[in-house]
Protein backbone atom coordinates (compact mmCIF):
# COMPACT_ATOMS: atom_id res chain seq x y z
CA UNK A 1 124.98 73.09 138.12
CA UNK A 2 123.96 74.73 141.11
CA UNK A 3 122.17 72.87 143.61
CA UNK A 4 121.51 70.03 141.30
CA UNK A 5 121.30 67.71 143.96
CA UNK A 6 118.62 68.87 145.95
CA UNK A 7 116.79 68.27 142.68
CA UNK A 8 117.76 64.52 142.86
CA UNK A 9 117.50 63.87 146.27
CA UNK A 10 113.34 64.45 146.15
CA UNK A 11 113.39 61.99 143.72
CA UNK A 12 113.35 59.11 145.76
CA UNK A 13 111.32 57.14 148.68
CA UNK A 14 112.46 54.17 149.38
CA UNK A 15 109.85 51.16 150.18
CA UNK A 16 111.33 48.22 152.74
CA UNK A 17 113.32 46.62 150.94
CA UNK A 18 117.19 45.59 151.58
CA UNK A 19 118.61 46.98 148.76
CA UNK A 20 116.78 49.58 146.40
CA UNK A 21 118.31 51.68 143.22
CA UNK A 22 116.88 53.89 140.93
CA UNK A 23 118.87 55.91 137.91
CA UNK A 24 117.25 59.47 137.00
CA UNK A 25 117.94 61.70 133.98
CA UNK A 26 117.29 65.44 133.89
CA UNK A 27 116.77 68.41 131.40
CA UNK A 28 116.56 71.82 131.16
CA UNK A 29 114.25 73.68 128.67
CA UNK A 30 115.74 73.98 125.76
CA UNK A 31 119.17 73.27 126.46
CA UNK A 32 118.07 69.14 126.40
CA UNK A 33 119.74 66.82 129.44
CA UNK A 34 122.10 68.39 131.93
CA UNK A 35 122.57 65.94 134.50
CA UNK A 36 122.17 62.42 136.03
CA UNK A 37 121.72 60.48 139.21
CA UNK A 38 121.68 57.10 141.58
CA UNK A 39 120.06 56.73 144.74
CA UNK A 40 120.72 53.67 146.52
CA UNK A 41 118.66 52.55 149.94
CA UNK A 42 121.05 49.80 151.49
CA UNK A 43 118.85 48.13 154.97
CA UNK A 44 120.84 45.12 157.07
CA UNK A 45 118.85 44.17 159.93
CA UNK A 46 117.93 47.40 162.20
CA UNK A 47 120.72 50.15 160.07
CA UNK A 48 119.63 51.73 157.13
CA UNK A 49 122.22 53.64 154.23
CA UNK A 50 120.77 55.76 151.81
CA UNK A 51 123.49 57.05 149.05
CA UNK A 52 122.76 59.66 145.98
CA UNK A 53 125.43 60.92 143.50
CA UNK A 54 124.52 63.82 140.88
CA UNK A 55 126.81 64.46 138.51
CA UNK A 56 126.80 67.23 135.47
CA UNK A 57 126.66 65.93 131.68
CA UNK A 58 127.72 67.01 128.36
CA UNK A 59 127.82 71.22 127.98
CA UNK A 60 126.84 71.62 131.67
CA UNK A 61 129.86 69.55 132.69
CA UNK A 62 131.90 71.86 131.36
CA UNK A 63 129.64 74.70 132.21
CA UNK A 64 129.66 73.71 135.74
CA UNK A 65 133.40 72.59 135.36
CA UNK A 66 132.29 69.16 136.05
CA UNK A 67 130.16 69.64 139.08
CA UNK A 68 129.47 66.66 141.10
CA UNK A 69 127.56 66.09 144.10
CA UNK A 70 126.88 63.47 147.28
CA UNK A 71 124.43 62.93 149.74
CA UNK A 72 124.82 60.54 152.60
CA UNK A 73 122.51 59.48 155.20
CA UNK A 74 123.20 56.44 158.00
CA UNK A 75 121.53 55.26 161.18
CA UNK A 76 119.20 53.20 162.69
CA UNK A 77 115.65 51.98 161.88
CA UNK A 78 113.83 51.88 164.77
CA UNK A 79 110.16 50.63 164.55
CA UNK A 80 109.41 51.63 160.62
CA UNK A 81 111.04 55.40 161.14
CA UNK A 82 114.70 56.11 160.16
CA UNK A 83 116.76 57.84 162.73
CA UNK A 84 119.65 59.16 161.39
CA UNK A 85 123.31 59.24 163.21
CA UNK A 86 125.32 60.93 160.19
CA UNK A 87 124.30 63.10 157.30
CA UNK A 88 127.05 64.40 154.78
CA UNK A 89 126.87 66.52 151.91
CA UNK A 90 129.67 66.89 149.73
CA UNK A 91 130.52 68.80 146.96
CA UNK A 92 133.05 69.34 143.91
CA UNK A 93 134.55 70.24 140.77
CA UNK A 94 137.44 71.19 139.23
CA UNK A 95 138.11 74.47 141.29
CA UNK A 96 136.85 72.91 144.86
CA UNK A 97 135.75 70.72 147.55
CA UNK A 98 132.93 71.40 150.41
CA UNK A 99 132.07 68.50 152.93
CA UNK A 100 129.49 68.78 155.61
CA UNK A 101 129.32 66.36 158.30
CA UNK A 102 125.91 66.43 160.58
CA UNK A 103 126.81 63.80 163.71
CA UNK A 104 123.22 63.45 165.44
CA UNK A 105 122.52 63.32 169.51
CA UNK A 106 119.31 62.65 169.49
CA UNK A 107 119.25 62.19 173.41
CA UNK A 108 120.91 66.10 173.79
CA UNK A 109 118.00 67.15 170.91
CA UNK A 110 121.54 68.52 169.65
CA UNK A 111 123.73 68.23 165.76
CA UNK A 112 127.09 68.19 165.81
CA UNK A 113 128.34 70.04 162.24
CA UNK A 114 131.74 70.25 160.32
CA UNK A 115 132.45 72.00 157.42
CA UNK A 116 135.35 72.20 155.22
CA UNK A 117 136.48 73.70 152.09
CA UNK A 118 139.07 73.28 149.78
CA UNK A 119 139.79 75.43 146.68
CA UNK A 120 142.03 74.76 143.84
CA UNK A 121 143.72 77.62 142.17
CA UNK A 122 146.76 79.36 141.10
CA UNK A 123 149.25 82.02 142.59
CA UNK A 124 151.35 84.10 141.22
CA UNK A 125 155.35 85.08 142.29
CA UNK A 126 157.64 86.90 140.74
CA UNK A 127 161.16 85.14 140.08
CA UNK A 128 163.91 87.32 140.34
CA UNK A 129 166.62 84.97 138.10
CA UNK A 130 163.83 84.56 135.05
CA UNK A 131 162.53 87.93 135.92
CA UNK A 132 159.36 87.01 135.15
CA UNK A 133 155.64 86.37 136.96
CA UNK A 134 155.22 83.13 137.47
CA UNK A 135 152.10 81.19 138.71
CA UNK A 136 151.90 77.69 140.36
CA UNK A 137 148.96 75.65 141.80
CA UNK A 138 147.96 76.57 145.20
CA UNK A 139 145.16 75.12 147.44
CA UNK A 140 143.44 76.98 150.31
CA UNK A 141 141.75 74.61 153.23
CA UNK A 142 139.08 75.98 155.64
CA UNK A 143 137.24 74.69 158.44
CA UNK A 144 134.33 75.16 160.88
CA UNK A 145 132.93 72.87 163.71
CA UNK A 146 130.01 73.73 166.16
CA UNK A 147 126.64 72.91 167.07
CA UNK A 148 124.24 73.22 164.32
CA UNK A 149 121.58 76.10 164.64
CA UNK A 150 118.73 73.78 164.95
CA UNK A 151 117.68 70.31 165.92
CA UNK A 152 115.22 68.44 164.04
CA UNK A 153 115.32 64.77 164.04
CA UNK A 154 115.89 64.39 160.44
CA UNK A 155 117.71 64.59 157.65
CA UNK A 156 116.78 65.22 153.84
CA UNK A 157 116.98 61.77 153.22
CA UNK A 158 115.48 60.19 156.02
CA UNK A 159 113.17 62.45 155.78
CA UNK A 160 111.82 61.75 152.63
CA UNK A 161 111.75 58.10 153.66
CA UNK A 162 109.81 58.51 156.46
CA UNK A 163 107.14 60.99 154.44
CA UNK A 164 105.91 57.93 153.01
CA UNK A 165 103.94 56.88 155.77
CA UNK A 166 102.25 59.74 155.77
CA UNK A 167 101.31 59.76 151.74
CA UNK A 168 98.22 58.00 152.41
CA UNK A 169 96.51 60.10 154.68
CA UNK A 170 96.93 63.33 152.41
CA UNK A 171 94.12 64.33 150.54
CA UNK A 172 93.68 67.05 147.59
CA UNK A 173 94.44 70.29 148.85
CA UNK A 174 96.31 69.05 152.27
CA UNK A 175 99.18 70.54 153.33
CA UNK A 176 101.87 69.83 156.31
CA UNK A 177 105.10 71.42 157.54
CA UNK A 178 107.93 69.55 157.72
CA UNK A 179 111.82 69.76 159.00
CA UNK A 180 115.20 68.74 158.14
CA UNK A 181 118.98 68.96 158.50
CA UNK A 182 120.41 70.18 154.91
CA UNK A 183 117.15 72.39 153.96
CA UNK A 184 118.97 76.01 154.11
CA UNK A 185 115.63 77.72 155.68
CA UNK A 186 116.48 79.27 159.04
CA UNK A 187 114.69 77.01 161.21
CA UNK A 188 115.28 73.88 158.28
CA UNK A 189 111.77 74.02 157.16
CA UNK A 190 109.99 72.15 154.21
CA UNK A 191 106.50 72.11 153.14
CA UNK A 192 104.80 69.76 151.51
CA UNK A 193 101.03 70.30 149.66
CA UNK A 194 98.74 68.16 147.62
CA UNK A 195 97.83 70.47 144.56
CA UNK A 196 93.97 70.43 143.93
CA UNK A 197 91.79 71.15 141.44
CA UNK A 198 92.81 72.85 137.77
CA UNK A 199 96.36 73.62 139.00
CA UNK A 200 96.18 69.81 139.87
CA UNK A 201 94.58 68.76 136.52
CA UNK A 202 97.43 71.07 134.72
CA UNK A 203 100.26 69.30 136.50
CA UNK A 204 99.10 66.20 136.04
CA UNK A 205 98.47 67.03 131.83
CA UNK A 206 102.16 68.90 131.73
CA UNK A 207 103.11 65.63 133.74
CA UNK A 208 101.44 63.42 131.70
CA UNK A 209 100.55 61.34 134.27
CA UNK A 210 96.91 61.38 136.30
CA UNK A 211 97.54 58.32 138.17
CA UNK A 212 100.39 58.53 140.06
CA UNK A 213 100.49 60.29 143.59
CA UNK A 214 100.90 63.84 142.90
CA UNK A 215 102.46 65.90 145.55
CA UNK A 216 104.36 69.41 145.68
CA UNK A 217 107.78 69.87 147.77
CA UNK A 218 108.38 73.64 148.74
CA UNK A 219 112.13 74.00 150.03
CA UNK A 220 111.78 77.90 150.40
CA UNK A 221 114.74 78.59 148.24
CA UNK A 222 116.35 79.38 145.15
CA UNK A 223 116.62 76.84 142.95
CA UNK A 224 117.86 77.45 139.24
CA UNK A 225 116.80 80.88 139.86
CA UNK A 226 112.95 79.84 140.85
CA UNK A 227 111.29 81.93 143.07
CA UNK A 228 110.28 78.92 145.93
CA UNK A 229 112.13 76.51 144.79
CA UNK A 230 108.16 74.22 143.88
CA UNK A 231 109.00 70.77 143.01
CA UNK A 232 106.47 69.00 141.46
CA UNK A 233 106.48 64.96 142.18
CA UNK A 234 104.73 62.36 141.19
CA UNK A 235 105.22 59.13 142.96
CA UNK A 236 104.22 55.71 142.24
CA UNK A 237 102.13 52.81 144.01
CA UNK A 238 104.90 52.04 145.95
CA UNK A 239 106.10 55.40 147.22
CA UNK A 240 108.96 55.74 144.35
CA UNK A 241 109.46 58.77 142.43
CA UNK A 242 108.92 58.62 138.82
CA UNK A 243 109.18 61.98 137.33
CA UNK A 244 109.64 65.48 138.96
CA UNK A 245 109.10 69.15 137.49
CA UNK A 246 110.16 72.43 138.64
CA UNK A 247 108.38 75.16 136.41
CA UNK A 248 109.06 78.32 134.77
CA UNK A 249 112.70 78.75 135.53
CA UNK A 250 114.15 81.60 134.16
CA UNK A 251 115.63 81.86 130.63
CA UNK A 252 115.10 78.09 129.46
CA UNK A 253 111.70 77.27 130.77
CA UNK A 254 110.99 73.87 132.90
CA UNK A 255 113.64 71.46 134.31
CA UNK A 256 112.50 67.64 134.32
CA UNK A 257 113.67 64.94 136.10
CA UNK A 258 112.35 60.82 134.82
CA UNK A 259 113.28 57.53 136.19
CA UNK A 260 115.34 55.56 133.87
CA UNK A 261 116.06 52.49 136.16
CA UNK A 262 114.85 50.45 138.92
CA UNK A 263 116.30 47.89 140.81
CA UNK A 264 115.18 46.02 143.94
CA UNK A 265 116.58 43.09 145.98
CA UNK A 266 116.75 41.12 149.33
CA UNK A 267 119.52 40.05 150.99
CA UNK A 268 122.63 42.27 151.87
CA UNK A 269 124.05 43.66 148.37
CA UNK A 270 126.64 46.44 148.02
CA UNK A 271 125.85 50.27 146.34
CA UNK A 272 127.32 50.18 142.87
CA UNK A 273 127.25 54.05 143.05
CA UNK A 274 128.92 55.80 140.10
């Protein structure tokens, strides 16, 4: 489905820990579950890896003709911030593949980006002893480097690690602007807001939840065809997602996200990442 993954990859902050992974399941209105996810946080010594896979399930597999996607962040962790070095996105199914590599200069206040894009698909020939049409797999590659529009130094994943030291110091009704590589906003813009009063007591009863930290996400685009693209999270004690909501999306009402799995470790232990 589109953009399913920046639906998964707000689900999770990681808390310092060497090895952290949480499973997520989401629906769609009426239609019932669509999709699931991992998100692993992998820290040895001073580098940091944070992995998430979103895949399609059931009907929307073959909706989405088995849409899959990757996020992948790696650098250094210096004092409690992440800093990344590489961010990659990648995408596919059964008709394509789209990679996006971000390569960080932090020094140059610069980002380094490559795209590429494969598509699988069929051409057709005629073939003048059978004279008939005939078609055969063909495959189209494509690709861009330059330096990125903008430099912000973060990306979606580190920078949803790093939000959690500022959780605490929100209160109702606060709001900050935030930046990151992979938002698709001009100038990579994200805003974040703490709802307040009855539209916070209505979140928190369609949430049923009124303990957790309740915050909003705003990405400024279109996702599943909402206006904003408003995700609604609640986190837990220890900065960890725990269920998400985007409202009112057209045709089949909300979409839901809701942690099926924790895991967390110390010592250095390998992604199982499906």
């Amino acid at each position: 489905m589109k953009t399913l993954l920046l639906f998964f990859t707000l689900l999770l902050i990681p808390v310092y820990a060497t090895y952290i992974k949480a499973d997520y399941d989401v629906s769609f209105g009426v239609i019932g579950k669509i999709g699931k996810a991992e998100i692993s946080y992998i820290q040895e010594k001073d580098n940091y890896t944070i992995i998430v896979h979103a895949w399609t399930t059931g009907m929307s597999a073959l909706i989405s003709q088995n849409r899959q996607e990757s996020y992948f962040s790696q650098g250094k962790i210096i004092g409690e911030t992440l800093r990344p070095d590489v961010f990659v996105k990648f995408k596919q199914s059964d008709n394509y593949t789209k990679s996006s590599v971000y390569l960080f200069d932090h020094d140059k206040k610069k980002v380094l980006s490559h795209f590429a894009k494969e598509d699988y698909g069929t051409k057709n020939y005629f073939d003048v002893d059978s004279m008939q049409n005939i078609r055969v797999p063909h495959t189209e590659f494509s690709t861009k480097e330059e330096d990125f529009r903008f430099y912000t130094k973060d990306d979606l994943l580190s920078l949803f690690f790093n939000t959690k030291k500022i959780l605490p110091s929100l209160k109702e009704g606060d709001q900050k602007q935030l930046s990151a590589i992979g938002s698709k906003t001009p100038n990579c813009i994200i805003d974040i807001e703490v709802p307040a009063g009855e539209n916070r007591s209505y979140l928190q009863e369609v949430m049923a939840d009124n303990e957790g930290r309740l915050l909003t996400i705003i990405l400024h685009q279109d996702i599943f065809q909402s206006k904003e693209g408003r995700l609604h999270v609640i986190f837990d004690e220890e900065g960890l997602a725990t269920n998400v909501l985007l409202k009112d999306v057209i045709l089949f009402g909300d979409i839901r996200g809701e942690r099926t799995y924790l895991e967390k470790q110390r010592g250095s232990i390998s992604a199982n990442i499906h």
